[in-house]
Protein backbone atom coordinates (compact mmCIF):
# COMPACT_ATOMS: atom_id res chain seq x y z
CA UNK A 1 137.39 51.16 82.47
CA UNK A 2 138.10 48.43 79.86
CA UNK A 3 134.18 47.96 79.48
CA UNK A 4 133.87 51.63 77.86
CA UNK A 5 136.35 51.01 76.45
CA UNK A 6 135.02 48.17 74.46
CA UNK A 7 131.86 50.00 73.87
CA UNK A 8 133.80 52.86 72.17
CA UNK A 9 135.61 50.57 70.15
CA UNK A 10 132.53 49.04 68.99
CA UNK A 11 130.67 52.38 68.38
CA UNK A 12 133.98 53.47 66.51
CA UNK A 13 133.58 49.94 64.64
CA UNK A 14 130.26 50.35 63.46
CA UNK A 15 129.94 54.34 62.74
CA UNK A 16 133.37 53.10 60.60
CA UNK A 17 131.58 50.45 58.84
CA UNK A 18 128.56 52.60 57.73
CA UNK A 19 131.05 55.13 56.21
CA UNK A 20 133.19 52.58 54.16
CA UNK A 21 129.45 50.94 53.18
CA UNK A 22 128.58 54.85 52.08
CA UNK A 23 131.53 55.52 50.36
CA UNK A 24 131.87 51.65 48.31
CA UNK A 25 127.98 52.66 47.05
CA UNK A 26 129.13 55.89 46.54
CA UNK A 27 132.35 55.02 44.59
CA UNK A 28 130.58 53.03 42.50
CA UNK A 29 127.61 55.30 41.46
CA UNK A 30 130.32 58.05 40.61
CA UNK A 31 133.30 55.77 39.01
CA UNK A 32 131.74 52.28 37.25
CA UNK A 33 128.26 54.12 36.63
CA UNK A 34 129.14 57.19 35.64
CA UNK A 35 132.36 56.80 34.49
CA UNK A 36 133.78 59.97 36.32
CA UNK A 37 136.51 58.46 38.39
CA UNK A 38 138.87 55.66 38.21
CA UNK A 39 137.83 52.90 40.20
CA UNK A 40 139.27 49.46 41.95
CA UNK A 41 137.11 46.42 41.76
CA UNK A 42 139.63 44.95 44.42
CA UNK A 43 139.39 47.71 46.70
CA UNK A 44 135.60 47.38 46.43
CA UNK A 45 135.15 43.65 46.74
CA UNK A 46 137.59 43.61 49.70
CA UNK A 47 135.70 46.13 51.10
CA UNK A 48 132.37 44.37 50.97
CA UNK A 49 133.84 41.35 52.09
CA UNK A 50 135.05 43.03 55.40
CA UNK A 51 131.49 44.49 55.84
CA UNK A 52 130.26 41.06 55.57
CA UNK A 53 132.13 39.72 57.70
CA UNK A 54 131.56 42.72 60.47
CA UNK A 55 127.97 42.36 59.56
CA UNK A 56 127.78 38.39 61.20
CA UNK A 57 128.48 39.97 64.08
CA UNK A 58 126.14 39.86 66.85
CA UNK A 59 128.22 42.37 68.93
CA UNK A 60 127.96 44.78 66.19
CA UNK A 61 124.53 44.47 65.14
CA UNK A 62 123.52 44.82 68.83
CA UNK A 63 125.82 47.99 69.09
CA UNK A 64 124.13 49.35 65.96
CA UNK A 65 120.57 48.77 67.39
CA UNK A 66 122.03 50.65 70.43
CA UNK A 67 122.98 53.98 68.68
CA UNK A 68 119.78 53.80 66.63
CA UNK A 69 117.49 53.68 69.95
CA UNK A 70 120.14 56.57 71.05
CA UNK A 71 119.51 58.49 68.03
CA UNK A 72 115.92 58.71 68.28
CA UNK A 73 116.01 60.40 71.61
CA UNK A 74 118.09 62.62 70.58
CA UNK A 75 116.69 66.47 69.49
CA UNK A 76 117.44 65.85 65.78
CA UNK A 77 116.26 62.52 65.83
CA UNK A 78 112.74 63.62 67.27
CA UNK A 79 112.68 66.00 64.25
CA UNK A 80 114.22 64.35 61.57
CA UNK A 81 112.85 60.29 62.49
CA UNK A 82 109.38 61.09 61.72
CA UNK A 83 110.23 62.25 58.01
CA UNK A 84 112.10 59.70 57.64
CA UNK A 85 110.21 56.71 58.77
CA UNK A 86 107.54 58.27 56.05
CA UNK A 87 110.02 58.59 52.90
CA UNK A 88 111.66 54.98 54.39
CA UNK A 89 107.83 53.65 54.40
CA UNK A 90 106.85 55.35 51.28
CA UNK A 91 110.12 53.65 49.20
CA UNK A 92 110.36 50.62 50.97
CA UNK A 93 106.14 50.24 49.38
CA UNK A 94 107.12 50.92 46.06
CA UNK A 95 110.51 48.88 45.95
CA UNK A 96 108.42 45.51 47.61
CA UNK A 97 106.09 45.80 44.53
CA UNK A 98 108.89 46.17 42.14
CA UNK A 99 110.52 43.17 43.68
CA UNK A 100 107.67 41.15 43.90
CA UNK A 101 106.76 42.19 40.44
CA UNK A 102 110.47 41.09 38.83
CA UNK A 103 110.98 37.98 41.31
CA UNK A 104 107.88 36.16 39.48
CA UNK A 105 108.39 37.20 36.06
CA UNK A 106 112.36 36.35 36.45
CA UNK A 107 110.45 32.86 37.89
CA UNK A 108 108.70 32.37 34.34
CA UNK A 109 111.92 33.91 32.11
CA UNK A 110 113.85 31.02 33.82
CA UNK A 111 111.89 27.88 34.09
CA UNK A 112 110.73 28.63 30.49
CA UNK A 113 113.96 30.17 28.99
CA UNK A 114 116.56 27.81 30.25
CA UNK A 115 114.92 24.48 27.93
CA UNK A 116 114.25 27.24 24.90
CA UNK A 117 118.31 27.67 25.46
CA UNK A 118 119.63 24.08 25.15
CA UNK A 119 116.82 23.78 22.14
CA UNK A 120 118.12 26.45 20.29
CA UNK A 121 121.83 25.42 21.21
CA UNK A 122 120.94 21.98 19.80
CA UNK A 123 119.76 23.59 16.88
CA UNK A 124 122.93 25.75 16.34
CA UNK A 125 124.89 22.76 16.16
CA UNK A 126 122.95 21.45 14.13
CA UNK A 127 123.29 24.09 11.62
CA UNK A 128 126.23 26.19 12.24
CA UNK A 129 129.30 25.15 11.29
CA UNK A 130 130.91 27.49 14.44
CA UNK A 131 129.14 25.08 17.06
CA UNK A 132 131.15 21.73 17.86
CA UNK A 133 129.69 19.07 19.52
CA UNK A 134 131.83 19.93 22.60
CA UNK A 135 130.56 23.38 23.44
CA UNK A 136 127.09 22.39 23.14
CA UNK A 137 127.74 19.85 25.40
CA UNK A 138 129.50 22.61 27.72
CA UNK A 139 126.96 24.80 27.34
CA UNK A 140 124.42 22.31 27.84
CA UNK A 141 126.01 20.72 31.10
CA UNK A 142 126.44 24.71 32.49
CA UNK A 143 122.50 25.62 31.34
CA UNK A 144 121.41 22.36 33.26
CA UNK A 145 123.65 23.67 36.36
CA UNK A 146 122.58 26.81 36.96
CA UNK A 147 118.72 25.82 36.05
CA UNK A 148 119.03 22.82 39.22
CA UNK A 149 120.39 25.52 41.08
CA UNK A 150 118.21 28.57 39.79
CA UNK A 151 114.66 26.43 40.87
CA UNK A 152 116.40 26.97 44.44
CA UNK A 153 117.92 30.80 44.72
CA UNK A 154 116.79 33.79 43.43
CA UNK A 155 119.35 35.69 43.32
CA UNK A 156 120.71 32.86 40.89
CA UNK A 157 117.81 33.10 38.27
CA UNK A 158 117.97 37.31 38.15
CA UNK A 159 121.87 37.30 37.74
CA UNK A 160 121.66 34.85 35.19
CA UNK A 161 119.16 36.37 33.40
CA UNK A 162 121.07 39.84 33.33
CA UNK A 163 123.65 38.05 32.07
CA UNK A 164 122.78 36.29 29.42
CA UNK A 165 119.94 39.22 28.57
CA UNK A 166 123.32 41.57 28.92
CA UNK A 167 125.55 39.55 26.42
CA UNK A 168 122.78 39.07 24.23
CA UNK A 169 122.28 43.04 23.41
CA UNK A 170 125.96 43.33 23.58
CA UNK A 171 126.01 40.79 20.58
CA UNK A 172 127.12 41.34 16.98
CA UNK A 173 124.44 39.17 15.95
CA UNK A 174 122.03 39.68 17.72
CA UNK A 175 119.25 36.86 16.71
CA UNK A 176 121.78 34.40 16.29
CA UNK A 177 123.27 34.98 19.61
CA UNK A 178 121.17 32.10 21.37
CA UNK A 179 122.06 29.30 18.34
CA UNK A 180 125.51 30.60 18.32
CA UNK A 181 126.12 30.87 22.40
CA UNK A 182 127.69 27.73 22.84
CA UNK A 183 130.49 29.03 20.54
CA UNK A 184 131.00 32.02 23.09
CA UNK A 185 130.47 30.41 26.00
CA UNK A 186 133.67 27.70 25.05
CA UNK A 187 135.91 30.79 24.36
CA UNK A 188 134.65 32.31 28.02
CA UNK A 189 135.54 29.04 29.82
CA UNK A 190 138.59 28.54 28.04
CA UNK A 191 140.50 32.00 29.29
CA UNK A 192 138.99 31.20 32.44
CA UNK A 193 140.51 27.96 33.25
CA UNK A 194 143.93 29.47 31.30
CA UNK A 195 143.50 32.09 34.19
CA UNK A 196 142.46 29.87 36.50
CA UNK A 197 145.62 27.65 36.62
CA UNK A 198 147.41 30.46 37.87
CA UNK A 199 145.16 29.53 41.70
CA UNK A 200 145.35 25.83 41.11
CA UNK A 201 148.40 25.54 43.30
CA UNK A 202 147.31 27.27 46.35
CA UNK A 203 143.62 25.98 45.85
CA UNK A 204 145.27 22.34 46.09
CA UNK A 205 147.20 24.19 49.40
CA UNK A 206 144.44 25.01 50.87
CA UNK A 207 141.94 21.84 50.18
CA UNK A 208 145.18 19.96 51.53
CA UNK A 209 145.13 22.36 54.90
CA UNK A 210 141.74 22.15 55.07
CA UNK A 211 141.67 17.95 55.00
CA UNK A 212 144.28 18.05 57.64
CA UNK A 213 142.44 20.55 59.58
CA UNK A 214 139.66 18.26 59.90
CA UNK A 215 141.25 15.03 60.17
CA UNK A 216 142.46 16.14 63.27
CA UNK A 217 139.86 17.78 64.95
CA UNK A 218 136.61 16.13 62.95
CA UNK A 219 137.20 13.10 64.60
CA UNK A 220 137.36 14.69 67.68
CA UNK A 221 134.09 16.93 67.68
CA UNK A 222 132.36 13.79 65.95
CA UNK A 223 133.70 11.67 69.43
CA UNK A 224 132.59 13.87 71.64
CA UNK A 225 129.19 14.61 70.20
CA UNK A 226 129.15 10.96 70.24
CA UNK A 227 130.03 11.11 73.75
CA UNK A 228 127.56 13.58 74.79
CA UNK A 229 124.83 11.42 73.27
CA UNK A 230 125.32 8.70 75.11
CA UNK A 231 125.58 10.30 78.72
CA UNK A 232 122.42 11.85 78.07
CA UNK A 233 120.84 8.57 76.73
CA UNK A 234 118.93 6.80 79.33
CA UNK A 235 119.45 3.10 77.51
CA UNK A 236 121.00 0.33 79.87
CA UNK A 237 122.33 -2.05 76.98
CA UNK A 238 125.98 -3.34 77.88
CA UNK A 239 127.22 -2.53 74.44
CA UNK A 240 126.27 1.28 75.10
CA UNK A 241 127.80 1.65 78.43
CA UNK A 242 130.49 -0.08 76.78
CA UNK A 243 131.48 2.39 74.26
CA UNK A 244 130.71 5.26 76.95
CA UNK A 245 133.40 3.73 78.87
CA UNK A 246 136.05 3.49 76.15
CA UNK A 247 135.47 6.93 75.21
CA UNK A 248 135.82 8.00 78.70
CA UNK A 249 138.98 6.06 79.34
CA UNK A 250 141.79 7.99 80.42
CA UNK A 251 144.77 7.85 78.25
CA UNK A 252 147.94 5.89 80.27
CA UNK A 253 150.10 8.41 79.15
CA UNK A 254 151.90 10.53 82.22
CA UNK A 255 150.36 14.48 82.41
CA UNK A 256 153.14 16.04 81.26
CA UNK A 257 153.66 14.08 77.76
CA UNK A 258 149.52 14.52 77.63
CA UNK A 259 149.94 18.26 77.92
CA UNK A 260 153.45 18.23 75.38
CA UNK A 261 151.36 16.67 73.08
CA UNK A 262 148.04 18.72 73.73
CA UNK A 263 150.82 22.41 73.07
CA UNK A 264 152.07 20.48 70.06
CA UNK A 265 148.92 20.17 68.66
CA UNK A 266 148.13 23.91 69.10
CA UNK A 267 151.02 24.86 67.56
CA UNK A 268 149.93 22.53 64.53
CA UNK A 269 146.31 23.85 64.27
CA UNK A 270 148.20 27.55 64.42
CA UNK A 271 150.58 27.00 61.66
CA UNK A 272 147.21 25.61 59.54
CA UNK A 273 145.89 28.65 60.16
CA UNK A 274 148.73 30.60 59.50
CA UNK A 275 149.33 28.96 56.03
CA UNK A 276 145.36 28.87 55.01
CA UNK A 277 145.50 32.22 55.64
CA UNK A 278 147.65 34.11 52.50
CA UNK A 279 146.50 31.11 50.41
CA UNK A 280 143.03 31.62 50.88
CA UNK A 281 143.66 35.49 50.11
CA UNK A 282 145.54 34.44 46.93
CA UNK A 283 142.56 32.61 45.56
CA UNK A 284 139.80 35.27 46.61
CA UNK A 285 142.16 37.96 45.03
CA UNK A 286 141.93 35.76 41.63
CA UNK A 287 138.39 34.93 41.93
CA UNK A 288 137.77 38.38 42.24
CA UNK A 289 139.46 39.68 39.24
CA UNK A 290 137.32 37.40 37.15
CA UNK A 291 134.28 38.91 38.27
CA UNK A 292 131.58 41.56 36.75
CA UNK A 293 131.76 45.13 39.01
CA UNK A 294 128.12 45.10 37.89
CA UNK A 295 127.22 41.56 38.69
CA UNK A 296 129.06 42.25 41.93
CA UNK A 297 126.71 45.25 43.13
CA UNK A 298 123.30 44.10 41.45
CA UNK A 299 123.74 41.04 43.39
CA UNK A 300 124.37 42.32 46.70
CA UNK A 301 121.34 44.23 45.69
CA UNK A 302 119.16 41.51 45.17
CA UNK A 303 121.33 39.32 48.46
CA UNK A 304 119.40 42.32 50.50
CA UNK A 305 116.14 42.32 48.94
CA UNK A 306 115.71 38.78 49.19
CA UNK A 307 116.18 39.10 52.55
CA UNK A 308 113.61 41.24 53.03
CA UNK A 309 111.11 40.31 51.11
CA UNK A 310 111.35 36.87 49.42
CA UNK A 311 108.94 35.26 52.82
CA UNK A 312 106.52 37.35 51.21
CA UNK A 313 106.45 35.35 47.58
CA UNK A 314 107.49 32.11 48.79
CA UNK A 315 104.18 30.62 48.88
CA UNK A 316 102.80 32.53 45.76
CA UNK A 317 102.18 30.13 42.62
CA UNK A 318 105.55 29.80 40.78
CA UNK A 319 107.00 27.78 37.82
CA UNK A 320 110.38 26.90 39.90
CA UNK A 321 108.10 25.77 43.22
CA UNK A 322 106.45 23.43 40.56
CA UNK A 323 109.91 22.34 38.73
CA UNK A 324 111.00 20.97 42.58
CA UNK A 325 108.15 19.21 43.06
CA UNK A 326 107.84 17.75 40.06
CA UNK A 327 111.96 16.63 39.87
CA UNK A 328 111.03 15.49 43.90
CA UNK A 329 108.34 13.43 42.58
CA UNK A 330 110.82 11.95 39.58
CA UNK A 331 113.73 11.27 42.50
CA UNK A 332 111.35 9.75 44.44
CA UNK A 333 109.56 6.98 42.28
């Protein structure tokens, strides 16, 4: 009985999650696109972040796999699954060329763009009075960031290109923007760290909870890994047998203060939990208020595709393949 039951909870789980998914993509098409309804960026990010989370599931993703081999036996299925494996084929063609198309142009934009950007930031400062010296070196320090970390992630390079591309046509000058971004990007990191203090006390909550959290039990996974090692090992070295035998030592204290401390430390780890918990929801609720509904969607578009597809391109000629081996080469000798 409680086995179908279980199953119907996770058919109810994942038919549920393929609604909310409908609906978010669905909200958003008809509220932040079009501008026809009000809309909740909260309400949206929260309920991507749930998805996500039900989406690591292997439960679920089996269960889903389930109902789609169901489906297809079904009468509608045996009509309807042909026409749509075609149109699924026929899209899926066009939308791999597309992405191959912008993944190595975006490539190019980037490895090329991002030096053109701290040249013509240097040469902002150097002749507009509205450029310090301590936004270009913001700027610069954030340009070099994202580039290290753009040569390594997709998604990075086409969601920083839509952004800068984005404030760039948004611009009141437009062909000064790129001499006068370091200007704008100062102002844009100033009202976030103003907003930003606002989470630096439970952020410093939760790092605390979180360096507890693994003082305590880091050692102990890190022992008995340790531990494991060395009954499998096969050496016969006193100082190895040793150290097995010390961490295999029975503690002298009695069972029952053992298992007081043992509940104790249960109740600890709980209350960690417990206290991570709203903190944790605090910061993600700030964090999320600070981000671009546009941004938000494009990249979980782009999360998806890269999934898909990025195998395909990973061994195709590209600037940022030659960028890492080149800054390899530099770390190495």
């Amino acid at each position: 009985m409680m086995r179908y039951l279980k199953q119907a909870l996770e058919i109810f789980i994942v038919i549920s999650g393929w609604c909310l998914f409908v609906i978010v993509v669905v909200d958003y098409i008809v509220g932040d696109l079009s501008g026809l309804i009000d809309t909740s960026l909260q309400t949206q990010a929260w309920s991507l972040l749930l998805l996500f989370g039900l989406s690591r599931s292997s439960t679920l993703r089996a269960t889903n796999q389930t109902i789609r081999q169901w489906f297809a036996k079904t009468l509608v299925g045996a009509v309807v699954g042909p026409v749509l494996t075609a149109t699924r084929g026929f899209f899926a063609s066009a939308l791999r060329s597309v992405y191959i198309n912008v993944y190595l142009l975006a490539d190019v934009l980037f490895c090329v763009g991002s030096p053109l950007l701290i040249i013509s930031a240097s040469a902002g400062w150097w002749l507009l009075p509205e450029v310090s010296y301590v936004s270009l070196l913001v700027y610069c320090c954030m340009i070099s960031i994202i580039f290290f970390w753009g040569l390594h992630s997709n998604l990075v390079r086409l969601l920083t290109l839509g952004y800068f591309f984005g404030y760039w046509l948004v611009a009141d000058s437009l062909l000064m923007y790129p001499f006068i971004a370091p200007a704008a990007v100062q102002e844009n990191v100033a009202l976030g760290m103003t907003d930003a203090l606002n989470a630096l006390l439970p952020a410093v909550g939760l790092v605390l909870i979180v360096y507890l959290l693994a003082r305590r039990h880091g050692l102990q996974t890190i022992t008995q890994l340790l531990n494991g090692h060395l009954r499998i090992s096969a050496s016969n070295s006193e100082p190895v047998k040793e150290l097995n035998r010390e961490l295999n030592r029975e503690p002298d204290e009695n069972p029952s203060q053992d298992s007081s401390r043992n509940i104790l430390s249960n109740y600890l780890f709980l209350g960690c939990l417990l206290m991570a918990i709203p903190l944790a929801a605090v910061i993600t609720y700030t964090a999320i208020s600070h981000i671009n509904v546009h941004l938000l969607f494009v990249g979980l578009g782009i999360w998806a595709l890269d999934l898909y597809w990025q195998h395909d391109v990973a061994n195709e000629p590209a600037l940022s393949s030659d960028w890492r081996y080149f800054l390899k080469l530099s770390w190495k000798y």
